[in-house]
Structure formats: C-alpha cells, structure tokens
PDB file of N, CA and C in Angstrom:
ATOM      1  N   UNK A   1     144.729 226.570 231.029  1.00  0.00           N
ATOM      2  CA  UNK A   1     145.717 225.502 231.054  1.00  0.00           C
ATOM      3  C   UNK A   1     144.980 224.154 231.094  1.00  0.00           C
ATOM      4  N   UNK A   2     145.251 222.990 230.228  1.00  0.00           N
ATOM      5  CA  UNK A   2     144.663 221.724 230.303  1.00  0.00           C
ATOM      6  C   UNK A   2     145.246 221.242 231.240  1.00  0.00           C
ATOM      7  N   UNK A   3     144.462 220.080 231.388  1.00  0.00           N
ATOM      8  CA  UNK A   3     144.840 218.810 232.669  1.00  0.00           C
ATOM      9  C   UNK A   3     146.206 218.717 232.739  1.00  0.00           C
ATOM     10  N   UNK A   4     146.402 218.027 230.798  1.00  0.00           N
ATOM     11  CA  UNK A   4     147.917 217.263 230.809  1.00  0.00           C
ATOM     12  C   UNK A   4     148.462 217.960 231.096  1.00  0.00           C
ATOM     13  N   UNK A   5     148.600 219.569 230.277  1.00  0.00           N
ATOM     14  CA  UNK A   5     149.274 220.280 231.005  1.00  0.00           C
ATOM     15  C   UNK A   5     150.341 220.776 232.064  1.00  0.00           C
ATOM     16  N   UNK A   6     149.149 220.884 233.139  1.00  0.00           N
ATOM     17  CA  UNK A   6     149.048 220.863 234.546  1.00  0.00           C
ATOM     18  C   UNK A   6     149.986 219.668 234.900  1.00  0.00           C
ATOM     19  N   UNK A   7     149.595 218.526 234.585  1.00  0.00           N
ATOM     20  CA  UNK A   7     150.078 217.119 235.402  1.00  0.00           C
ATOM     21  C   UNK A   7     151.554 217.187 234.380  1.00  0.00           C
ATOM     22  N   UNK A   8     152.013 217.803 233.480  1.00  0.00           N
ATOM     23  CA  UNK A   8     153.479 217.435 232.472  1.00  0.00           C
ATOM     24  C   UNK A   8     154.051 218.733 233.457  1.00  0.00           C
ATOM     25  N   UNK A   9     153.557 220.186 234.053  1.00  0.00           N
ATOM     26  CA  UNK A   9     154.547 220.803 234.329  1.00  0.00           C
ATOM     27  C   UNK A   9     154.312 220.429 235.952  1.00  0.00           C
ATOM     28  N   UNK A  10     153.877 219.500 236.563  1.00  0.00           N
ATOM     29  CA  UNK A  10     153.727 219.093 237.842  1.00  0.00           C
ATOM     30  C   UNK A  10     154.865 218.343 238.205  1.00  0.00           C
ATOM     31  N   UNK A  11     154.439 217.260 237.415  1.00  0.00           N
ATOM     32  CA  UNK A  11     155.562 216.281 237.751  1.00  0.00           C
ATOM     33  C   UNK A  11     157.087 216.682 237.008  1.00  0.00           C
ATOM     34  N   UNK A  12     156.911 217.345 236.118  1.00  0.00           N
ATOM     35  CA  UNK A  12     158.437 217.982 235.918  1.00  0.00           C
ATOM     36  C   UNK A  12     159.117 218.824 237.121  1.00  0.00           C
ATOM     37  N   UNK A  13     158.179 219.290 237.859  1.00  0.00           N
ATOM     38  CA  UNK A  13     158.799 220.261 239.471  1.00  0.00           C
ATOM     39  C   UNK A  13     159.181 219.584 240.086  1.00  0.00           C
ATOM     40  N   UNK A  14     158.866 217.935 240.134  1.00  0.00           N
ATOM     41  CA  UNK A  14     159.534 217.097 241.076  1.00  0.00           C
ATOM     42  C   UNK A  14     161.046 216.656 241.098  1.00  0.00           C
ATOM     43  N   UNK A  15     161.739 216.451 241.852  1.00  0.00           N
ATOM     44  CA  UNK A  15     163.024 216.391 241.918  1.00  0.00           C
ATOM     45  C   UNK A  15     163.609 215.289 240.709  1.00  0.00           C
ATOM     46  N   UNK A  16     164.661 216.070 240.022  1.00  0.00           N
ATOM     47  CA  UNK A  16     165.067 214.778 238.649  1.00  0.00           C
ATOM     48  C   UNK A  16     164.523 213.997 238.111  1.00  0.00           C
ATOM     49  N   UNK A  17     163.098 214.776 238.038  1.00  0.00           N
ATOM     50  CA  UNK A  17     162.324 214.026 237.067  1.00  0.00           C
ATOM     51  C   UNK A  17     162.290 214.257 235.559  1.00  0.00           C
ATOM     52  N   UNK A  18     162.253 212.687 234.945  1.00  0.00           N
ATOM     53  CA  UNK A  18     162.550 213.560 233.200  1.00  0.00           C
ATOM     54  C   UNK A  18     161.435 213.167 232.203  1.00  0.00           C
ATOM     55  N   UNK A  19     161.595 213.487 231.217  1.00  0.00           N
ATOM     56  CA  UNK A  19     160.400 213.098 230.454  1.00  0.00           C
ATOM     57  C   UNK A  19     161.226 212.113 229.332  1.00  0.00           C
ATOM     58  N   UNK A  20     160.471 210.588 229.323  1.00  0.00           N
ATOM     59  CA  UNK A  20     161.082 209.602 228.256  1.00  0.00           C
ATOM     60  C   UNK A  20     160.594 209.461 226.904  1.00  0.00           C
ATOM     61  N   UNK A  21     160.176 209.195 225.993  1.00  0.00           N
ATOM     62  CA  UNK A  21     159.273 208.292 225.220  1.00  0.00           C
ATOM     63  C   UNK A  21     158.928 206.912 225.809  1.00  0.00           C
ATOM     64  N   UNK A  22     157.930 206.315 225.810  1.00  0.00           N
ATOM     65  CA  UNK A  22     157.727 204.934 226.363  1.00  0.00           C
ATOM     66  C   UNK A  22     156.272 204.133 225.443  1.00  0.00           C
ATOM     67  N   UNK A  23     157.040 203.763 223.978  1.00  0.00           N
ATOM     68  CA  UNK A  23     156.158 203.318 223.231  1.00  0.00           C
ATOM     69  C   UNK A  23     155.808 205.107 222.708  1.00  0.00           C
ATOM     70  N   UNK A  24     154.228 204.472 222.446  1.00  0.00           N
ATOM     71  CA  UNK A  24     153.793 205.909 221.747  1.00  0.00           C
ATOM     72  C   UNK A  24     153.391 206.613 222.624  1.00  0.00           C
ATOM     73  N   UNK A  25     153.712 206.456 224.358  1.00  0.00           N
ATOM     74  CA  UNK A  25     153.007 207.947 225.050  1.00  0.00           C
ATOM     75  C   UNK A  25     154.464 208.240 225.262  1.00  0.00           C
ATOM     76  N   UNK A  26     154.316 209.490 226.199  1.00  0.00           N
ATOM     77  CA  UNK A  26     155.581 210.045 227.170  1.00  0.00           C
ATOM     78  C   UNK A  26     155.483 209.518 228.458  1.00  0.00           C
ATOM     79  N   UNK A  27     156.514 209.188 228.955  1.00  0.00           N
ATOM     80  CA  UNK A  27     157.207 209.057 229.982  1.00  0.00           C
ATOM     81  C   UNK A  27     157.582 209.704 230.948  1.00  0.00           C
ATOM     82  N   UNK A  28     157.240 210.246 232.258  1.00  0.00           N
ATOM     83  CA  UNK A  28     157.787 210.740 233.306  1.00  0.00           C
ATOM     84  C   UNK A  28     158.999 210.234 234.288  1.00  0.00           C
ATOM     85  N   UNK A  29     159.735 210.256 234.672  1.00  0.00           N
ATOM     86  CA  UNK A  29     160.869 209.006 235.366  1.00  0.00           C
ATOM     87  C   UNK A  29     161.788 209.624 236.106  1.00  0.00           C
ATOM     88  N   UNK A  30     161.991 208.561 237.018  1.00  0.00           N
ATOM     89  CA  UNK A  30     163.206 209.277 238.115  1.00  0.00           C
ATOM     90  C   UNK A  30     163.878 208.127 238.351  1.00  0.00           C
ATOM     91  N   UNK A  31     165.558 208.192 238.012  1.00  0.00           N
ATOM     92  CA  UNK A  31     166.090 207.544 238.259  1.00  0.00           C
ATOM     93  C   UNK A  31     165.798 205.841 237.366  1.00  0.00           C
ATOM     94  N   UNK A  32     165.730 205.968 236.202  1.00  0.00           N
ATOM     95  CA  UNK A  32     164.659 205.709 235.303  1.00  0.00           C
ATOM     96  C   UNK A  32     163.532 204.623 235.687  1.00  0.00           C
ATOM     97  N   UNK A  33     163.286 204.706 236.420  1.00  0.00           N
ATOM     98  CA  UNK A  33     161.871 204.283 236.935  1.00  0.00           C
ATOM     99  C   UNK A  33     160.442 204.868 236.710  1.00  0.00           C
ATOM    100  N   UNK A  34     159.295 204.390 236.159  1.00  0.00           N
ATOM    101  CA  UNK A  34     158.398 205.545 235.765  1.00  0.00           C
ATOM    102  C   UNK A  34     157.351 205.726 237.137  1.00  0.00           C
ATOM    103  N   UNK A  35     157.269 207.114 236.721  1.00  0.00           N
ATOM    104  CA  UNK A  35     156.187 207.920 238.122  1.00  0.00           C
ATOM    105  C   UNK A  35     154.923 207.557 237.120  1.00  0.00           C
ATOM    106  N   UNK A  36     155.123 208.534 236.026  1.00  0.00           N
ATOM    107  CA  UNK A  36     153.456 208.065 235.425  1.00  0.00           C
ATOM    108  C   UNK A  36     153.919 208.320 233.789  1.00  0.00           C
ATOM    109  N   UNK A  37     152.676 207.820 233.268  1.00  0.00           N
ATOM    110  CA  UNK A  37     152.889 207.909 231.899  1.00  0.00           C
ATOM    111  C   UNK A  37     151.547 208.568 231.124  1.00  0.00           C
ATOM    112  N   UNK A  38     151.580 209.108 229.930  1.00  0.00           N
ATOM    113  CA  UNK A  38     150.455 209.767 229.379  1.00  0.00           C
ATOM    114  C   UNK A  38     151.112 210.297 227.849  1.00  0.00           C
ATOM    115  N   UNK A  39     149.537 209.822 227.157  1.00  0.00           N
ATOM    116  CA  UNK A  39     149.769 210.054 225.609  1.00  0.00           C
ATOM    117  C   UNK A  39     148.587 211.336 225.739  1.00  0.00           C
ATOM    118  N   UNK A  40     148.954 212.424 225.042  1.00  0.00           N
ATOM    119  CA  UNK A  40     147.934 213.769 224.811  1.00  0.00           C
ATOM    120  C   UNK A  40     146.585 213.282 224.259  1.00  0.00           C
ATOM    121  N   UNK A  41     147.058 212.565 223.720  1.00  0.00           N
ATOM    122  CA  UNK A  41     145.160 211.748 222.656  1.00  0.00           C
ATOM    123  C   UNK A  41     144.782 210.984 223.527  1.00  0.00           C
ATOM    124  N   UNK A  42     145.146 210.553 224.726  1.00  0.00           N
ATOM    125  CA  UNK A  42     144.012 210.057 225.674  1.00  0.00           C
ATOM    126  C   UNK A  42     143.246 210.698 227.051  1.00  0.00           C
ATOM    127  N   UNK A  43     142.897 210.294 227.616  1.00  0.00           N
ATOM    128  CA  UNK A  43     142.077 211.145 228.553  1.00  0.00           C
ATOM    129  C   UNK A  43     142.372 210.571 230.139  1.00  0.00           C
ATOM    130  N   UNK A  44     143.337 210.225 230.113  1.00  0.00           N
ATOM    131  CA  UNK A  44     143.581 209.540 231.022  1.00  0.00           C
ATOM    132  C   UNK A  44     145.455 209.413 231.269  1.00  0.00           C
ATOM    133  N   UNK A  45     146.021 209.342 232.295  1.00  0.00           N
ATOM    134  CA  UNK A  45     147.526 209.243 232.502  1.00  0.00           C
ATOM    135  C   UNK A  45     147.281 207.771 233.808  1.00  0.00           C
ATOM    136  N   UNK A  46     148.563 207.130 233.728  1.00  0.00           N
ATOM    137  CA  UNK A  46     148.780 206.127 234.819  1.00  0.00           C
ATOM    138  C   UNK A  46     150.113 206.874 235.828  1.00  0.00           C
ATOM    139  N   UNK A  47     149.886 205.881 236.964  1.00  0.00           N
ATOM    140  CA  UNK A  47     150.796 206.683 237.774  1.00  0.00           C
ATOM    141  C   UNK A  47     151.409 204.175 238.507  1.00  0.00           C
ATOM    142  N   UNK A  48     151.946 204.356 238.998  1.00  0.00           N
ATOM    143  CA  UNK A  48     152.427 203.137 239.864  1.00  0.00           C
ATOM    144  C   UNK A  48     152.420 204.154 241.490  1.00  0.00           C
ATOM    145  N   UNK A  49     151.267 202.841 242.202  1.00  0.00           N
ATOM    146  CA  UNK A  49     151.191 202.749 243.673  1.00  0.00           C
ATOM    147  C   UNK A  49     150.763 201.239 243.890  1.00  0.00           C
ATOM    148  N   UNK A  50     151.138 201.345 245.520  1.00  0.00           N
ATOM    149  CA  UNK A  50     151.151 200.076 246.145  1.00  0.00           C
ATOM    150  C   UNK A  50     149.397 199.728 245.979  1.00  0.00           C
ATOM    151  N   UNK A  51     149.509 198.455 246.631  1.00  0.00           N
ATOM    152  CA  UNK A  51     148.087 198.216 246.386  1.00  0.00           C
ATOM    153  C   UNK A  51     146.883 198.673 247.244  1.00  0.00           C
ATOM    154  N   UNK A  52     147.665 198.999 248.470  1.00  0.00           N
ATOM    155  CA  UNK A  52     146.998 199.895 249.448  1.00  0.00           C
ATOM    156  C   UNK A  52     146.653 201.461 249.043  1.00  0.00           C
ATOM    157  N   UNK A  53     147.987 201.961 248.799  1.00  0.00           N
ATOM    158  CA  UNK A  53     147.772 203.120 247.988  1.00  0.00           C
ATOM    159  C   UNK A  53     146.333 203.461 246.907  1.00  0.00           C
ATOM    160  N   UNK A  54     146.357 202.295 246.019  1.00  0.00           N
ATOM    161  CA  UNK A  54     145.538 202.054 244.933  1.00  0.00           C
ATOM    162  C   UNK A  54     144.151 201.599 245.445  1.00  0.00           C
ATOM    163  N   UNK A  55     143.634 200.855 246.446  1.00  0.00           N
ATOM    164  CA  UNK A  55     142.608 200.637 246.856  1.00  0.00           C
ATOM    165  C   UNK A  55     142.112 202.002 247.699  1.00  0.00           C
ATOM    166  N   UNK A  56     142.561 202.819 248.469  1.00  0.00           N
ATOM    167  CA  UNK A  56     142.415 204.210 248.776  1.00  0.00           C
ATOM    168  C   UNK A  56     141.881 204.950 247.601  1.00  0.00           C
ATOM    169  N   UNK A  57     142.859 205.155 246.502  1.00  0.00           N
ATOM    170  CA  UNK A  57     142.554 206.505 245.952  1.00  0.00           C
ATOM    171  C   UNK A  57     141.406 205.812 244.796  1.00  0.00           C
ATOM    172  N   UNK A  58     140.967 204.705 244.960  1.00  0.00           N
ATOM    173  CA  UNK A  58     140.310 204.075 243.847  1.00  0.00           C
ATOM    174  C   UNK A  58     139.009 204.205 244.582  1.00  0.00           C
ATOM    175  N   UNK A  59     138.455 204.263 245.708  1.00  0.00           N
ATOM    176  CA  UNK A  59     137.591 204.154 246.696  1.00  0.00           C
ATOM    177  C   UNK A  59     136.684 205.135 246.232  1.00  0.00           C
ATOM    178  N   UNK A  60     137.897 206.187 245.964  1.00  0.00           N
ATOM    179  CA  UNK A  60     137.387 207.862 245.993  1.00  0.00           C
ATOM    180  C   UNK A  60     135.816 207.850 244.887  1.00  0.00           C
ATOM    181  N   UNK A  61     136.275 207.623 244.202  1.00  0.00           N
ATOM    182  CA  UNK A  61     135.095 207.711 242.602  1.00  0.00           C
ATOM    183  C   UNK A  61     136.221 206.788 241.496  1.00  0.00           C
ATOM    184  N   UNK A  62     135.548 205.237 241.881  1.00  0.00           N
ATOM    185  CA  UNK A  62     135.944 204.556 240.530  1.00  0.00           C
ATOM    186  C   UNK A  62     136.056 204.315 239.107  1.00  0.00           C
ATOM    187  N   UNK A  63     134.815 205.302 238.455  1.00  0.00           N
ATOM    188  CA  UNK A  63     135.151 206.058 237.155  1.00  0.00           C
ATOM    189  C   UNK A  63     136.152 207.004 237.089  1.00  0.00           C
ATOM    190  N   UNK A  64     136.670 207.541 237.947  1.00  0.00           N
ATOM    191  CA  UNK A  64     137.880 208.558 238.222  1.00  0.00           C
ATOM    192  C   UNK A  64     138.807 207.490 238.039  1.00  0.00           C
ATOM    193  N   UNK A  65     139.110 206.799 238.583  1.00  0.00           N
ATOM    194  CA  UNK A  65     140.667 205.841 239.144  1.00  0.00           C
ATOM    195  C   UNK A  65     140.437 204.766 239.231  1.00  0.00           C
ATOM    196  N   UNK A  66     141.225 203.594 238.761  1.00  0.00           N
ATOM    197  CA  UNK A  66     141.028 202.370 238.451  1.00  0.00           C
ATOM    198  C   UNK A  66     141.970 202.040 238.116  1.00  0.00           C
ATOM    199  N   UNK A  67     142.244 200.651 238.775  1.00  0.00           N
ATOM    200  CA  UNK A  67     143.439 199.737 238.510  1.00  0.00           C
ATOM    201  C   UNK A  67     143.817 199.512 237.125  1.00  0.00           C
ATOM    202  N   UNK A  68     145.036 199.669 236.577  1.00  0.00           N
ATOM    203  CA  UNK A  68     144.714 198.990 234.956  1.00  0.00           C
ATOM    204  C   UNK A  68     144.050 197.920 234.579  1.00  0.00           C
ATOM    205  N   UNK A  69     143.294 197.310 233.750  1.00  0.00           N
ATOM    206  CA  UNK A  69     142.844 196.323 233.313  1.00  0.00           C
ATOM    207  C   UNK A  69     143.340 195.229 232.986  1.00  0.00           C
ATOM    208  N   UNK A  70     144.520 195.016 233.798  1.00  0.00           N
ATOM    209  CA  UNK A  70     145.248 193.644 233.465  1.00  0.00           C
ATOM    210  C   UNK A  70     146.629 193.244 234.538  1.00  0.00           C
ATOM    211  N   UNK A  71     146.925 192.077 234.040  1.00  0.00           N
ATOM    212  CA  UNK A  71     147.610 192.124 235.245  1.00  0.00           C
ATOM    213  C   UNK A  71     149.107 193.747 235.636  1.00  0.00           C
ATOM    214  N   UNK A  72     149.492 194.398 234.865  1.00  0.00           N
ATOM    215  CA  UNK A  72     149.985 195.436 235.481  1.00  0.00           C
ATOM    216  C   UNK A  72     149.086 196.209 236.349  1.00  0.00           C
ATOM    217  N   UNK A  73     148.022 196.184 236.428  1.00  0.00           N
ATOM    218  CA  UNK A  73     146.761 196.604 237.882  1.00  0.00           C
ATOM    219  C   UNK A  73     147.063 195.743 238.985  1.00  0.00           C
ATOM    220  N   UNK A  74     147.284 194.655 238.651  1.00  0.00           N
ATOM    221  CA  UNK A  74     148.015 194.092 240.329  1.00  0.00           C
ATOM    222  C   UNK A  74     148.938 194.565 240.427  1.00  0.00           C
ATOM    223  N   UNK A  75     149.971 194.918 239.846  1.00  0.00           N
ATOM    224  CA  UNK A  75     150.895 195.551 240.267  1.00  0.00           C
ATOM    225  C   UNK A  75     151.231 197.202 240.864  1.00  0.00           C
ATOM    226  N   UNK A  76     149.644 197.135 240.603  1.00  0.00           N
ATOM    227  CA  UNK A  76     149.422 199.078 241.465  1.00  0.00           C
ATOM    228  C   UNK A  76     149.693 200.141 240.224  1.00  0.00           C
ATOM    229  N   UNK A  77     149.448 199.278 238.450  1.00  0.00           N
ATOM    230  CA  UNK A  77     149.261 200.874 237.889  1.00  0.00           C
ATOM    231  C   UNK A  77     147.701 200.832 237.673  1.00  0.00           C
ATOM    232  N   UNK A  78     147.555 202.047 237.668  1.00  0.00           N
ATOM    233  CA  UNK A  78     146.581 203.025 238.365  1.00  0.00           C
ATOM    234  C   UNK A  78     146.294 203.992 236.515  1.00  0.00           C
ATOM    235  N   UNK A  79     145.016 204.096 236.283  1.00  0.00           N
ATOM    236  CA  UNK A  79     144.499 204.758 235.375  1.00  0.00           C
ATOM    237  C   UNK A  79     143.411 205.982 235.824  1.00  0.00           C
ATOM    238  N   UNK A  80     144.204 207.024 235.714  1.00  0.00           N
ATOM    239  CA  UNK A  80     143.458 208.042 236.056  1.00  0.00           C
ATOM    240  C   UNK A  80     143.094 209.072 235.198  1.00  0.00           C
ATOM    241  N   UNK A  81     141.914 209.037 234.939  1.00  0.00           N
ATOM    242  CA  UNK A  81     140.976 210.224 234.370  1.00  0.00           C
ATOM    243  C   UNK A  81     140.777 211.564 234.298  1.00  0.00           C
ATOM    244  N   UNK A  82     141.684 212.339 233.343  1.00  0.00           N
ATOM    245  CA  UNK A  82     141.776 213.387 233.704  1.00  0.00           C
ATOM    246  C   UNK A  82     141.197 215.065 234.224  1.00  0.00           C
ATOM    247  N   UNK A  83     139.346 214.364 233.212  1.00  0.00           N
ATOM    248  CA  UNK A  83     138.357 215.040 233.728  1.00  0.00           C
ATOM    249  C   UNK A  83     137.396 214.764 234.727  1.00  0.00           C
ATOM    250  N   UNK A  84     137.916 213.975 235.596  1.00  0.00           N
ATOM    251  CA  UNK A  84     137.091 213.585 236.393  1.00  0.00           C
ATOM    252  C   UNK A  84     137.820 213.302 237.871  1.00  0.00           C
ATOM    253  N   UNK A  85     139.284 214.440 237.823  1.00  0.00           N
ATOM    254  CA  UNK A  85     139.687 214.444 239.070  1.00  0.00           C
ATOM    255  C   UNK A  85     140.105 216.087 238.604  1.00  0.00           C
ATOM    256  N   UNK A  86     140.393 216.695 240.466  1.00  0.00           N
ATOM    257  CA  UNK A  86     140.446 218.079 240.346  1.00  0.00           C
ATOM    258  C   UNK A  86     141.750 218.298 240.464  1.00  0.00           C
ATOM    259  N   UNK A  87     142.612 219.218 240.484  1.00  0.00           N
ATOM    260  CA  UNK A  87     144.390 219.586 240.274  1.00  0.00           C
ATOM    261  C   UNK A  87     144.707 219.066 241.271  1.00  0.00           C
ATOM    262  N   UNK A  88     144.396 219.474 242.778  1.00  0.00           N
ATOM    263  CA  UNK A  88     144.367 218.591 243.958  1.00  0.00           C
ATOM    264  C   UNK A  88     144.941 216.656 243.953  1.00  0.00           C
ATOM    265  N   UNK A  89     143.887 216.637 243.619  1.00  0.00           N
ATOM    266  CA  UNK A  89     143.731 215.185 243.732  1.00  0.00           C
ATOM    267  C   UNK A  89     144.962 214.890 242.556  1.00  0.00           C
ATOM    268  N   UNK A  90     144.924 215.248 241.567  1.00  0.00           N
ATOM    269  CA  UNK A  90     145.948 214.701 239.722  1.00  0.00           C
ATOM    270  C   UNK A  90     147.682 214.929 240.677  1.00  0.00           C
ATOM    271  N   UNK A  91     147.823 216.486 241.312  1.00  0.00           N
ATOM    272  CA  UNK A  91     148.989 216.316 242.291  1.00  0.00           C
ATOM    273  C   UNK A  91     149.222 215.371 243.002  1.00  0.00           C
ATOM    274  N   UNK A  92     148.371 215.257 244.022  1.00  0.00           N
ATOM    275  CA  UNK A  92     148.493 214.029 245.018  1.00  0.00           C
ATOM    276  C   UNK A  92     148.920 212.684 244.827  1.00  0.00           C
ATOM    277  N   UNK A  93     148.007 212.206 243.708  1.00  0.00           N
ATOM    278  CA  UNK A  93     148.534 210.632 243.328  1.00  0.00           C
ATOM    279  C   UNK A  93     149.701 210.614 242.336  1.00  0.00           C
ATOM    280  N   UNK A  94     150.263 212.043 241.782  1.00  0.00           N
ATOM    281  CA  UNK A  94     151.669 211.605 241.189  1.00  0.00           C
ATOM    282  C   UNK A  94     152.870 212.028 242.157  1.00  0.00           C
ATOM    283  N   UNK A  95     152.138 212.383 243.384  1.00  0.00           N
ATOM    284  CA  UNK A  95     153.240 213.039 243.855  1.00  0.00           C
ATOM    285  C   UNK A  95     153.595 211.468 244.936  1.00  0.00           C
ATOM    286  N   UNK A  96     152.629 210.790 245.153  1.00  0.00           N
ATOM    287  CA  UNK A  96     152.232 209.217 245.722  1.00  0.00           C
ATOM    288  C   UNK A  96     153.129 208.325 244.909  1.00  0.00           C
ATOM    289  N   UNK A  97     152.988 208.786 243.218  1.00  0.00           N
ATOM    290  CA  UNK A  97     153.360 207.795 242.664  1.00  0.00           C
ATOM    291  C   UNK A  97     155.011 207.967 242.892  1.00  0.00           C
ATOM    292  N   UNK A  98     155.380 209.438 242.779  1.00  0.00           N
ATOM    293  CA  UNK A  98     156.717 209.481 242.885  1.00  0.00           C
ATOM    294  C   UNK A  98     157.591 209.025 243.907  1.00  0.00           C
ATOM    295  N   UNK A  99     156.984 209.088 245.568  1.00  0.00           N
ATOM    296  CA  UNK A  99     157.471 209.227 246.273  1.00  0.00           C
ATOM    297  C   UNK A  99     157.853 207.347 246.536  1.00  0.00           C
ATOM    298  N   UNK A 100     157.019 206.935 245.529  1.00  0.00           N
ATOM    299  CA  UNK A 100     156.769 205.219 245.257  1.00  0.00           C
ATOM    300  C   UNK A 100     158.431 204.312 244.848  1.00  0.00           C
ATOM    301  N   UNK A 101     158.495 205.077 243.692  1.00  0.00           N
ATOM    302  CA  UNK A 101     159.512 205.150 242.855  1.00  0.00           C
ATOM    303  C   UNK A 101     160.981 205.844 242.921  1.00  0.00           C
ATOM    304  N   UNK A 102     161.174 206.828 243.683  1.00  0.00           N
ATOM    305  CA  UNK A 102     162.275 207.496 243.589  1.00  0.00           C
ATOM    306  C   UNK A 102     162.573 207.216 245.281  1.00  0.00           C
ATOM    307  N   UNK A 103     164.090 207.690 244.339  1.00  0.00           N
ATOM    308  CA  UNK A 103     165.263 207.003 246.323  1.00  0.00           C
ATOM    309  C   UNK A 103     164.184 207.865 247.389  1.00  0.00           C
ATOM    310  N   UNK A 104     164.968 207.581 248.724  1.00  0.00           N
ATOM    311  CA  UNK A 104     164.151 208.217 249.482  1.00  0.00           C
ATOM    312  C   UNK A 104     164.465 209.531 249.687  1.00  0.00           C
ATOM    313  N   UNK A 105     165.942 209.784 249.940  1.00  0.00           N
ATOM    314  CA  UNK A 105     166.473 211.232 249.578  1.00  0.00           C
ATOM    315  C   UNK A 105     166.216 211.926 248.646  1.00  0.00           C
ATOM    316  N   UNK A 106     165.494 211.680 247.441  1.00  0.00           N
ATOM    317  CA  UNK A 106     164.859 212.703 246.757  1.00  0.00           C
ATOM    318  C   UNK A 106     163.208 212.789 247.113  1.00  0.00           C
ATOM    319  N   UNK A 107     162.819 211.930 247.677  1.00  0.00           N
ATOM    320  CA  UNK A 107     161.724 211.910 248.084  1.00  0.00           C
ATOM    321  C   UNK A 107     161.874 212.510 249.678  1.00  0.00           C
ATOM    322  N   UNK A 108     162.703 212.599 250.353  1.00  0.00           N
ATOM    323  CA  UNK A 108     163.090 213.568 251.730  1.00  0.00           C
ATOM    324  C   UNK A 108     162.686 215.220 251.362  1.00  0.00           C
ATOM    325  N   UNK A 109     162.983 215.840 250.041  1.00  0.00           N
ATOM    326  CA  UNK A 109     163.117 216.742 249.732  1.00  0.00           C
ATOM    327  C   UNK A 109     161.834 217.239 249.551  1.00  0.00           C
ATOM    328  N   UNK A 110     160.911 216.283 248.921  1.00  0.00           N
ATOM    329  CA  UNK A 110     159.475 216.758 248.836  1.00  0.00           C
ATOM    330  C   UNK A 110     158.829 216.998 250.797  1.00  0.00           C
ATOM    331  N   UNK A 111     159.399 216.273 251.320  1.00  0.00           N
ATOM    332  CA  UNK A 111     158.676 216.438 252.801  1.00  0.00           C
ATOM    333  C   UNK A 111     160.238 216.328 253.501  1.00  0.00           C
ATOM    334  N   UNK A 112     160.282 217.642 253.940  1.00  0.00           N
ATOM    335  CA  UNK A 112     161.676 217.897 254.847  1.00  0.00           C
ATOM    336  C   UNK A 112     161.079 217.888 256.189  1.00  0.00           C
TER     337      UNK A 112
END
C-alpha cells in the first residue's frame, strides 16, 4: 500500500469527511473546510494547524514538515513529505489537522 494511499483511506475514516477537487489536487474536507490536500504526482500532502501545532511537528525533522512557502505557512499550512514520515506520524498530523477544522462534536467522537 503507498503513502497516499494510506493517508486517502485515513482521512476518509474520519468522521464526514469527503473528498473535493481543489484546483488540480484532491481535497479532503469536513464541513467544507479542508483537513488536507494532495495531488498523486507529488510527494508531499498539506494538512492546516495552528502555529504552535506547526512549530512542534516541524521541530521533528524539517525536511519532513515545513510550513508552506508563503504566506498560507503563516497561516499553519503545513507541507508534509510523504517519504520521509512513518504511518504514525502521516495519521497524527491529519488527524491534528482535522480535529483543527471540524465542529467539536465530530471531533468529540475521535476522543470520547
């Protein structure tokens, strides 16, 4: 099983999450807000976290994770590398990104 894979049937387990078009990648979204986004021809997916969030998981290995390159990176999207983080970690920060983005009652459901 590839990364994207992994991270397209991940974040689809999450509560009412759907898949959009957004430009030329796909779209992940709840409540149409996006958790993360990813085109198959790149090597990399974004997710939206706070800036705290983003200075944490960026700490980890900065060739792994990195703010976007412009100002949507101040705003906490996040470019993450898909060979250079493990299933662990690719869960974690979309499950971060989701819990970012979606009401809190669907985000209650991930942690009851």
């Amino acid at each position: 099983m590839t990364s994207f894979s992994i991270l397209h049937a991940y974040v689809l387990s999450l509560p009412e999450v759907t898949e959009e078009p957004h430009f030329e990648k796909r779209s992940y979204r709840v409540k149409k807000k996006i958790v993360a986004t990813v085109s198959e021809k790149e090597d990399f997916f974004v997710v939206k976290l706070t800036a705290l969030q983003q200075s944490v998981f960026c700490k980890w290995d900065e060739s792994a994770c990195h703010p976007v390159p412009n100002k949507w990176g101040l705003q906490g999207w996040t470019r993450v590398y898909f060979e250079k983080v493990d299933v662990d970690f690719l869960k974690d920060i979309v499950k971060t990104s989701y819990l970012n983005v979606a009401p809190k009652k669907l985000g209650d459901l991930l942690n009851p």
